[in-house]
PDB file of N, CA and C in Angstrom:
ATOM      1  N   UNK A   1    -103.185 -32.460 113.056  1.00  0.00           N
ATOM      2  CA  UNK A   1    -104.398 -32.514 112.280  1.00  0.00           C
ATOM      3  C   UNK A   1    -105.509 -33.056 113.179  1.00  0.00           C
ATOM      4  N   UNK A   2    -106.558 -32.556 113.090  1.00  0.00           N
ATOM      5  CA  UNK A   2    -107.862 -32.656 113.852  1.00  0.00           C
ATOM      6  C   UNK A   2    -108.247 -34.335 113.781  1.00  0.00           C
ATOM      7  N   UNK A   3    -108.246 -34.976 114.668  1.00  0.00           N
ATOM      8  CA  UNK A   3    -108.854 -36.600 114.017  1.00  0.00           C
ATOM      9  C   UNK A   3    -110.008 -36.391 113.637  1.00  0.00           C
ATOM     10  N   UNK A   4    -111.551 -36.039 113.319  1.00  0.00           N
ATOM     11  CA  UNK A   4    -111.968 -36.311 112.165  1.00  0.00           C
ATOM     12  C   UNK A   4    -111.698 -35.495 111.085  1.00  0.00           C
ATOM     13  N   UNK A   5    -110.867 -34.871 110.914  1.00  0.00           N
ATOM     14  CA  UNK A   5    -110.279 -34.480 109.584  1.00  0.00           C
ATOM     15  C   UNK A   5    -109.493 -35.679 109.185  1.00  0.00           C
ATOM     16  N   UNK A   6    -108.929 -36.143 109.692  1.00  0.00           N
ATOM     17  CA  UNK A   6    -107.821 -37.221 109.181  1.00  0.00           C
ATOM     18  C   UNK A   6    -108.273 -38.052 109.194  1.00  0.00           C
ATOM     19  N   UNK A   7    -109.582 -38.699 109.709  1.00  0.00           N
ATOM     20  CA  UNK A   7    -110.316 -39.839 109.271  1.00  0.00           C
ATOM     21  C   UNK A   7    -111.239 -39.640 108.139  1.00  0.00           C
ATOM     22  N   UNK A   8    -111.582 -38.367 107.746  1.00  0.00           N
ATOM     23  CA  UNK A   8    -112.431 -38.332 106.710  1.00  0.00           C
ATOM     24  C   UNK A   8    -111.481 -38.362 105.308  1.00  0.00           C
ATOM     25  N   UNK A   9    -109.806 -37.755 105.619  1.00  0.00           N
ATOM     26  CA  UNK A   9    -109.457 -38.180 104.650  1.00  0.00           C
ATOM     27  C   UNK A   9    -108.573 -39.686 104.399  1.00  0.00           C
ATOM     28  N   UNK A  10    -108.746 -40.190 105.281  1.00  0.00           N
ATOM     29  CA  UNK A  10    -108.480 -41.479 105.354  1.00  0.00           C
ATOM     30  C   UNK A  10    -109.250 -42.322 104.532  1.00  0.00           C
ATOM     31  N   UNK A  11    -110.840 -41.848 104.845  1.00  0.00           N
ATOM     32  CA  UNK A  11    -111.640 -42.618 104.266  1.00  0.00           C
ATOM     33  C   UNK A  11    -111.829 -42.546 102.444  1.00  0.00           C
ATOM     34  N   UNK A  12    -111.813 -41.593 102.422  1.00  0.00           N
ATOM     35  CA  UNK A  12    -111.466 -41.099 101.088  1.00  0.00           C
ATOM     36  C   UNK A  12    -110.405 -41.720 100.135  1.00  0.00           C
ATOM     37  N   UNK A  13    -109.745 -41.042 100.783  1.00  0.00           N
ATOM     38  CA  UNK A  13    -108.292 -42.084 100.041  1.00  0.00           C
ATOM     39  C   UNK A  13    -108.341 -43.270  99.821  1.00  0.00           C
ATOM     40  N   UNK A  14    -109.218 -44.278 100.412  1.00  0.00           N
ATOM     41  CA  UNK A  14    -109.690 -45.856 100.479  1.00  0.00           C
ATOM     42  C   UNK A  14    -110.269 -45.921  99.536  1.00  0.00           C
ATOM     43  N   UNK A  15    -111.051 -45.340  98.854  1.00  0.00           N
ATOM     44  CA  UNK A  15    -111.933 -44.791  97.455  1.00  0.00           C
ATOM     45  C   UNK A  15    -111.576 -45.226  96.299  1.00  0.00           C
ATOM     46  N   UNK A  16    -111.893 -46.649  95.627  1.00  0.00           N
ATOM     47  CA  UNK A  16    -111.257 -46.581  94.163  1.00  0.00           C
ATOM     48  C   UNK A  16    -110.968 -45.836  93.233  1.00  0.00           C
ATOM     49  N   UNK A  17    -112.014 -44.155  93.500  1.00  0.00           N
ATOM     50  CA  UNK A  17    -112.324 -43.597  92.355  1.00  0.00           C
ATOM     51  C   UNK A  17    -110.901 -42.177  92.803  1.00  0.00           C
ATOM     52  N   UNK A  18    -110.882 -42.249  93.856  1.00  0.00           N
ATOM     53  CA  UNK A  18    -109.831 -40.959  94.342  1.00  0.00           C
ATOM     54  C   UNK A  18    -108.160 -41.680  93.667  1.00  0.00           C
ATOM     55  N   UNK A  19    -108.231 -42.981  93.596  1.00  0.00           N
ATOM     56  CA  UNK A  19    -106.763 -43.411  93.496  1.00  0.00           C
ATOM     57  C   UNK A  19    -106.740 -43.238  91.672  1.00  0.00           C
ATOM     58  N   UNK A  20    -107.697 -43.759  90.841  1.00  0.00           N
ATOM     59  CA  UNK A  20    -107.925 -43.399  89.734  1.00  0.00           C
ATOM     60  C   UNK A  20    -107.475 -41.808  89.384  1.00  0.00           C
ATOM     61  N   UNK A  21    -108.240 -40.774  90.161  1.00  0.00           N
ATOM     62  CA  UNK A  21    -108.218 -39.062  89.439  1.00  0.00           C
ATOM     63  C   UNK A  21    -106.881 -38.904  90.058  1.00  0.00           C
ATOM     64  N   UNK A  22    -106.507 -39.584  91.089  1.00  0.00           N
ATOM     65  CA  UNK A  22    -104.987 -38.726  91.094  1.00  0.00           C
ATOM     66  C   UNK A  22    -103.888 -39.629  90.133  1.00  0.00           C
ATOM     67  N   UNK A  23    -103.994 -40.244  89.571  1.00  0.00           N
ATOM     68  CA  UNK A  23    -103.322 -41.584  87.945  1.00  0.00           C
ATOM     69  C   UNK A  23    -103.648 -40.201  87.575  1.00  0.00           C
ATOM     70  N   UNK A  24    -104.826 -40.142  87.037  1.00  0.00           N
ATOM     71  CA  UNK A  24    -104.987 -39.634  85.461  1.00  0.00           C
ATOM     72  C   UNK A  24    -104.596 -38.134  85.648  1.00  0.00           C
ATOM     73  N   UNK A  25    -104.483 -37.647  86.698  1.00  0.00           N
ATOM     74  CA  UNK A  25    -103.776 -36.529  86.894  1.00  0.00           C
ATOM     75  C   UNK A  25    -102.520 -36.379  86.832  1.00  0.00           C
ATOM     76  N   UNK A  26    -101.812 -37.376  87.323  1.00  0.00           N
ATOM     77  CA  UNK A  26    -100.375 -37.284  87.034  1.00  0.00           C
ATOM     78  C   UNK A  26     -99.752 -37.631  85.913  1.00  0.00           C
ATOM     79  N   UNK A  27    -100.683 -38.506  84.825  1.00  0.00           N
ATOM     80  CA  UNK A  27    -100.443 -38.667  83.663  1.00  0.00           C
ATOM     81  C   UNK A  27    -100.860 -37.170  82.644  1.00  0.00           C
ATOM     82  N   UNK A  28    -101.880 -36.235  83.516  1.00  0.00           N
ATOM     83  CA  UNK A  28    -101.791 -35.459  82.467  1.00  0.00           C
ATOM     84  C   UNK A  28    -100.682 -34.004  82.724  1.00  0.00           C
ATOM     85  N   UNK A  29    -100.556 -33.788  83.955  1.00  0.00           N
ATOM     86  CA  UNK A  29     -99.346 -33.407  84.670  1.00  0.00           C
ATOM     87  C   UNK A  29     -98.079 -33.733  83.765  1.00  0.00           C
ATOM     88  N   UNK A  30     -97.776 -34.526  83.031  1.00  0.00           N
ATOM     89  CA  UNK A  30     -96.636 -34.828  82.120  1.00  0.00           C
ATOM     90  C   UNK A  30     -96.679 -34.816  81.276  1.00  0.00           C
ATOM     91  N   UNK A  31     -97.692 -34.364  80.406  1.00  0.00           N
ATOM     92  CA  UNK A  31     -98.051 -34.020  78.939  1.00  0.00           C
ATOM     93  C   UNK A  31     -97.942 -32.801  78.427  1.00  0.00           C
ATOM     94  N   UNK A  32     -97.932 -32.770  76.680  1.00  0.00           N
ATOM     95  CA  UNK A  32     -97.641 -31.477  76.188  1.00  0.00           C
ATOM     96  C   UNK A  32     -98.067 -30.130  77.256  1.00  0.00           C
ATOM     97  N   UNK A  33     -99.613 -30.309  77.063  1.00  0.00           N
ATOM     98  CA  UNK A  33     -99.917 -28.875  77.418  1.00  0.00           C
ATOM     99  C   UNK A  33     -99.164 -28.005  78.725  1.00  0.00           C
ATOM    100  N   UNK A  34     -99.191 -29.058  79.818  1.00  0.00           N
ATOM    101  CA  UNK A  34     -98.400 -28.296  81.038  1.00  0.00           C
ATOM    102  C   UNK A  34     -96.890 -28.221  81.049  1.00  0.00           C
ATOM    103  N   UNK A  35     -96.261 -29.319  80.008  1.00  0.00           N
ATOM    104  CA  UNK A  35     -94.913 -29.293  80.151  1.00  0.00           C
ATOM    105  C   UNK A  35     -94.325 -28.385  79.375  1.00  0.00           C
ATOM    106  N   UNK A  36     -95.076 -27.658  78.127  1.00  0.00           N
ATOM    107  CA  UNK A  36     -95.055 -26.583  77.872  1.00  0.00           C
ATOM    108  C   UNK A  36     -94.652 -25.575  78.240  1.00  0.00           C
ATOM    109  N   UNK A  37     -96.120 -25.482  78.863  1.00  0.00           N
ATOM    110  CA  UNK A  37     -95.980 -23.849  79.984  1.00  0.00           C
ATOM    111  C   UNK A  37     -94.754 -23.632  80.771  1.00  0.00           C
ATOM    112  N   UNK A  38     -94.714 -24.766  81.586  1.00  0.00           N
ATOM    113  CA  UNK A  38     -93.090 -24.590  82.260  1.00  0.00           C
ATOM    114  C   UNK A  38     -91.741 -24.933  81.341  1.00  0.00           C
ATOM    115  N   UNK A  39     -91.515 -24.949  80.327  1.00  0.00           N
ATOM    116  CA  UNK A  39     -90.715 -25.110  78.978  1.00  0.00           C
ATOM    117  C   UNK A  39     -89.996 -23.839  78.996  1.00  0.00           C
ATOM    118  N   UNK A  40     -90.012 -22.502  79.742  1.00  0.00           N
ATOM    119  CA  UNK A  40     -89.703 -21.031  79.506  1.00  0.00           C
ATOM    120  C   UNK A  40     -87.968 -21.090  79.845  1.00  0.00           C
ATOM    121  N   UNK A  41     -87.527 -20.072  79.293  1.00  0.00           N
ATOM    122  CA  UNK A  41     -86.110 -20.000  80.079  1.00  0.00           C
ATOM    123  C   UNK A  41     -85.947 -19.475  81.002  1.00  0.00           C
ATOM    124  N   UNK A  42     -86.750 -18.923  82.114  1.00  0.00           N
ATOM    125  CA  UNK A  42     -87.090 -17.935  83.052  1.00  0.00           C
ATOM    126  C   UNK A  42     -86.365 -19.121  84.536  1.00  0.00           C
ATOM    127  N   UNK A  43     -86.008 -18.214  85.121  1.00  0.00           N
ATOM    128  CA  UNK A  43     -85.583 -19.228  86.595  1.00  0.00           C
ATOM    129  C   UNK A  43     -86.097 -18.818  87.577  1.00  0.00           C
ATOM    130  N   UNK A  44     -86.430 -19.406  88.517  1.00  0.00           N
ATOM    131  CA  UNK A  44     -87.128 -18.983  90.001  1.00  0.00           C
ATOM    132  C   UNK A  44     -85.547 -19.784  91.372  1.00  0.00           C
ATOM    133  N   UNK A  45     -84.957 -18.484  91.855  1.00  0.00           N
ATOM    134  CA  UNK A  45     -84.300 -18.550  92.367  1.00  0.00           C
ATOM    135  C   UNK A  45     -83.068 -19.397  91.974  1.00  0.00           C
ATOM    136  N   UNK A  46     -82.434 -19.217  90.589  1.00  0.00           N
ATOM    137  CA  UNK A  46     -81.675 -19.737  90.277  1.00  0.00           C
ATOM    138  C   UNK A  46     -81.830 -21.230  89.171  1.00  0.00           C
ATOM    139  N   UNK A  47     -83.171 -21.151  89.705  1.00  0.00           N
ATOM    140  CA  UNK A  47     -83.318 -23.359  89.379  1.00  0.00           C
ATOM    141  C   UNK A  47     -84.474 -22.911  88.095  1.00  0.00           C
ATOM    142  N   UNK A  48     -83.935 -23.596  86.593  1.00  0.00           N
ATOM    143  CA  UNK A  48     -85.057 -23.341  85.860  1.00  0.00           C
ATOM    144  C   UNK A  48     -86.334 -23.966  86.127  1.00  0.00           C
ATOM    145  N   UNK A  49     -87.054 -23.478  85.570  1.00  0.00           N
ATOM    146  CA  UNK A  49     -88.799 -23.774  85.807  1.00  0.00           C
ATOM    147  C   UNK A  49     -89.305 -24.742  85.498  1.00  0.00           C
ATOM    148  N   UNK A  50     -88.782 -25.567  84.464  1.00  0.00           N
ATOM    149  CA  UNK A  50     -89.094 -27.255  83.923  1.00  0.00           C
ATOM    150  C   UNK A  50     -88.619 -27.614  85.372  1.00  0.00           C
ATOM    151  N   UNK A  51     -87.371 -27.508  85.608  1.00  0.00           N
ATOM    152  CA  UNK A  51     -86.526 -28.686  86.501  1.00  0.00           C
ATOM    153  C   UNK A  51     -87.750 -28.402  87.577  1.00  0.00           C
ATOM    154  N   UNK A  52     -88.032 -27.309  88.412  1.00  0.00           N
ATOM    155  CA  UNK A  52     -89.049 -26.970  89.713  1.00  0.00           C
ATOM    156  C   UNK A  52     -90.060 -27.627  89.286  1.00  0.00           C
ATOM    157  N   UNK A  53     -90.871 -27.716  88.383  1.00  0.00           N
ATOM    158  CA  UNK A  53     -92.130 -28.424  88.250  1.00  0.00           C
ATOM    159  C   UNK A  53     -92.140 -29.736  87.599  1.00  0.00           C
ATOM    160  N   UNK A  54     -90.917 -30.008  87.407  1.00  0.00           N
ATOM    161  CA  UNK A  54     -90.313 -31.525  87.342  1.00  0.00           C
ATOM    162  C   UNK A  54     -90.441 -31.664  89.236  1.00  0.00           C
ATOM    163  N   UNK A  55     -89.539 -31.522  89.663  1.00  0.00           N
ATOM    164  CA  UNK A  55     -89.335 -31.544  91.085  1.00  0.00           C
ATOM    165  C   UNK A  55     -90.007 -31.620  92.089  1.00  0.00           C
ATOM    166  N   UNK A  56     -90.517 -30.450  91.774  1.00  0.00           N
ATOM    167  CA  UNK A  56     -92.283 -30.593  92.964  1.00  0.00           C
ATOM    168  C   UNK A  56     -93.536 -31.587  92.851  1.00  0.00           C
ATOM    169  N   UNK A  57     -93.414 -31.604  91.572  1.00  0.00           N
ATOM    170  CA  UNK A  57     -94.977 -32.697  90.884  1.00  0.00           C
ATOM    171  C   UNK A  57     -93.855 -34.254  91.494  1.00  0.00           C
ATOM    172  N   UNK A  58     -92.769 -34.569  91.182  1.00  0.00           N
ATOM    173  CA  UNK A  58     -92.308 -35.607  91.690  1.00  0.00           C
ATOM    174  C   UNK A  58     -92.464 -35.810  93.106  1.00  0.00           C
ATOM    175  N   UNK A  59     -91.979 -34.861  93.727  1.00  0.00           N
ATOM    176  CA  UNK A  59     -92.097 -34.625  95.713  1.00  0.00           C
ATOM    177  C   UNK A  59     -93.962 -34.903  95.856  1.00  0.00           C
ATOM    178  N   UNK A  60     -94.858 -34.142  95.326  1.00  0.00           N
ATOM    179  CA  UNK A  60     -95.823 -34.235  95.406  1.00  0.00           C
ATOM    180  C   UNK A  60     -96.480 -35.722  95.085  1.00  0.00           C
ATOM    181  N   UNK A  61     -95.935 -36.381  94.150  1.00  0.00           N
ATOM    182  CA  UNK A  61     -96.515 -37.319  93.846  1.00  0.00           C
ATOM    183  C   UNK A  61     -96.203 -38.737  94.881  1.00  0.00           C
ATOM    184  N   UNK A  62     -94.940 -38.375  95.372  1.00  0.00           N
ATOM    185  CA  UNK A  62     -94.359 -39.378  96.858  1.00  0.00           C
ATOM    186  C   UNK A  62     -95.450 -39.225  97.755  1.00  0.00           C
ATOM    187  N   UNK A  63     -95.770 -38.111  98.005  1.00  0.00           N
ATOM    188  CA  UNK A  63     -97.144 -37.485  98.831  1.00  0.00           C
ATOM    189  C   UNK A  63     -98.203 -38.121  98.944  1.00  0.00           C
ATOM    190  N   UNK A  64     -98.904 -38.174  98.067  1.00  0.00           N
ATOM    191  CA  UNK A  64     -99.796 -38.425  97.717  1.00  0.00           C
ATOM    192  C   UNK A  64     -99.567 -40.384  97.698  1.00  0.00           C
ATOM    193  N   UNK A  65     -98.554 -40.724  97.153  1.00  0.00           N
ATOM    194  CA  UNK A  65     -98.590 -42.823  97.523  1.00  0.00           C
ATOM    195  C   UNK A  65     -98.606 -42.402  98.694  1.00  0.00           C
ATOM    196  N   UNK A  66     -97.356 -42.304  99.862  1.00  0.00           N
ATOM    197  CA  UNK A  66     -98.189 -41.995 100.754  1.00  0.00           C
ATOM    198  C   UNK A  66     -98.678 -42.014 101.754  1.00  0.00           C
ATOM    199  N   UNK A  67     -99.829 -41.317 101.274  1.00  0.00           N
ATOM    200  CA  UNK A  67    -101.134 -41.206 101.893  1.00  0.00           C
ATOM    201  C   UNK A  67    -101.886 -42.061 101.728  1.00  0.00           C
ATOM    202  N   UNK A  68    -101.745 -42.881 100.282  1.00  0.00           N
ATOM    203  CA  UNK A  68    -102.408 -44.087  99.772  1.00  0.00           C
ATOM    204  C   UNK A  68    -102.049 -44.868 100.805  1.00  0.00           C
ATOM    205  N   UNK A  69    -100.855 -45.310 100.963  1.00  0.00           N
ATOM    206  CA  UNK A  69    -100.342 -46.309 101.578  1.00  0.00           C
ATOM    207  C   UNK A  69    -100.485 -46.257 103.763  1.00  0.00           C
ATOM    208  N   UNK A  70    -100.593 -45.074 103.460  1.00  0.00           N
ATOM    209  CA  UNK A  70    -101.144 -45.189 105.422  1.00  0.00           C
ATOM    210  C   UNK A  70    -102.779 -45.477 105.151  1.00  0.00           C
ATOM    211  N   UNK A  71    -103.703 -44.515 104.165  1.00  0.00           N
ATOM    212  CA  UNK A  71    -104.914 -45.434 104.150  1.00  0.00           C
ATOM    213  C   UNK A  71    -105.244 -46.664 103.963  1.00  0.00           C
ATOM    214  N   UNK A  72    -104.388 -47.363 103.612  1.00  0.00           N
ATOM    215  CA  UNK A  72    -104.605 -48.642 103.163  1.00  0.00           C
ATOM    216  C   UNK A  72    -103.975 -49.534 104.174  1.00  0.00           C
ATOM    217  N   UNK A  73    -103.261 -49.205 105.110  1.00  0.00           N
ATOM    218  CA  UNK A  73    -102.691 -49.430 106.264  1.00  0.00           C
ATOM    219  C   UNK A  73    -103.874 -49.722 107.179  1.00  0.00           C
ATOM    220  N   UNK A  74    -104.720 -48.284 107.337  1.00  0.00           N
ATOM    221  CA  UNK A  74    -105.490 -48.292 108.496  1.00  0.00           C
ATOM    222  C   UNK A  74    -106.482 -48.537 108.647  1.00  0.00           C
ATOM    223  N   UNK A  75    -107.201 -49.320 106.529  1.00  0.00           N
ATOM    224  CA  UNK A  75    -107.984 -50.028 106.761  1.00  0.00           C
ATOM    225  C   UNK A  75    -107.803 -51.731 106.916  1.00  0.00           C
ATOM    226  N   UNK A  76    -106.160 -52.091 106.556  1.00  0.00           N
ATOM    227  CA  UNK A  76    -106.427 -53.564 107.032  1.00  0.00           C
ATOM    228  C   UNK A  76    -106.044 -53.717 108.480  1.00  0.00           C
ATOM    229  N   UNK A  77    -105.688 -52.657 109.207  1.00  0.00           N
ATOM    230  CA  UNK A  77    -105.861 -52.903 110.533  1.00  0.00           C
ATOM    231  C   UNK A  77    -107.404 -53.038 111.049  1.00  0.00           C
ATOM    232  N   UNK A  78    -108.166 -52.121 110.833  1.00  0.00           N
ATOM    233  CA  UNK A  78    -109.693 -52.117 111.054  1.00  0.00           C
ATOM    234  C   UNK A  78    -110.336 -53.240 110.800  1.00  0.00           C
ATOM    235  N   UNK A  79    -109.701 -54.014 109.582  1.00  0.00           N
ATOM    236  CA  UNK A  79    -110.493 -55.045 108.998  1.00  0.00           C
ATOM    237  C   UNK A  79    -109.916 -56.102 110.115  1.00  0.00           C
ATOM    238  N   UNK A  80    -108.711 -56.315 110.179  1.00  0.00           N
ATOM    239  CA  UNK A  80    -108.066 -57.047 111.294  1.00  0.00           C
ATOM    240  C   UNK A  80    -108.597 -56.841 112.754  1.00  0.00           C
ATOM    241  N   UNK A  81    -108.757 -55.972 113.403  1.00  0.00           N
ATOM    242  CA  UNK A  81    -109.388 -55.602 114.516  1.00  0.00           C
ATOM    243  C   UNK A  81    -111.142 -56.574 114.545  1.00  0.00           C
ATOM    244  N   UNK A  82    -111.966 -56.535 113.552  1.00  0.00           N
ATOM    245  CA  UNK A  82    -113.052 -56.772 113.392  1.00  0.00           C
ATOM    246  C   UNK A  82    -113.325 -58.121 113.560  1.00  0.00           C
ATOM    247  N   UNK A  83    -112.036 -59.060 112.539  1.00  0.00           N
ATOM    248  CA  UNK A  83    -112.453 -60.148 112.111  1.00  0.00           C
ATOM    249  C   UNK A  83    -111.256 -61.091 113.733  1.00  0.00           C
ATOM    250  N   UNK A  84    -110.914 -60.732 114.278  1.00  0.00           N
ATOM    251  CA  UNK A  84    -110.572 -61.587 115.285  1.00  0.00           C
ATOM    252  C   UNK A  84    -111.906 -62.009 116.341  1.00  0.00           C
ATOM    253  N   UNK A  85    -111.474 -63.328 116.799  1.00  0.00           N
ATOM    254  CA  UNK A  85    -112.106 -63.738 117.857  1.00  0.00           C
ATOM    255  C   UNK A  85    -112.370 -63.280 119.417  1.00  0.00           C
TER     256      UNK A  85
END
């Protein structure tokens, strides 16, 4: 990944408001309306379609902490870097 790509999303991710929309996303990610849709008896390569979008939104959501968690890494290093003598 390009370093300022990965610093711009670094910076981002540091964002109170980015850690908020991806919560309220994953809370709505588990509600009627989408758990619904994937509710079908239909299978994609064997594995029904609840369990896959059970599965992936879980994998995805490891993803996404994270990413939280290296941004939040690489700003108390920065902050550490700054505040020494």
């Amino acid at each position: 990944m390009p370093k300022h790509l990965r610093q711009q999303l670094m910076h981002r991710l540091q964002m109170p408001e980015s850690w908020v929309i991806f919560f309220i996303m994953g809370i709505i990610m588990m509600n009627f309306p989408f758990m619904d849709i994937f509710n079908k008896a239909s299978t994609v390569l064997g594995f029904p379609l609840m369990f896959l979008y059970l599965f992936i939104g879980w994998a995805m959501s490891i993803l996404v902490i994270y990413l939280f968690t290296i941004a939040v890494g690489n700003s108390d290093d920065k902050h550490r870097e700054t505040n020494q003598p």
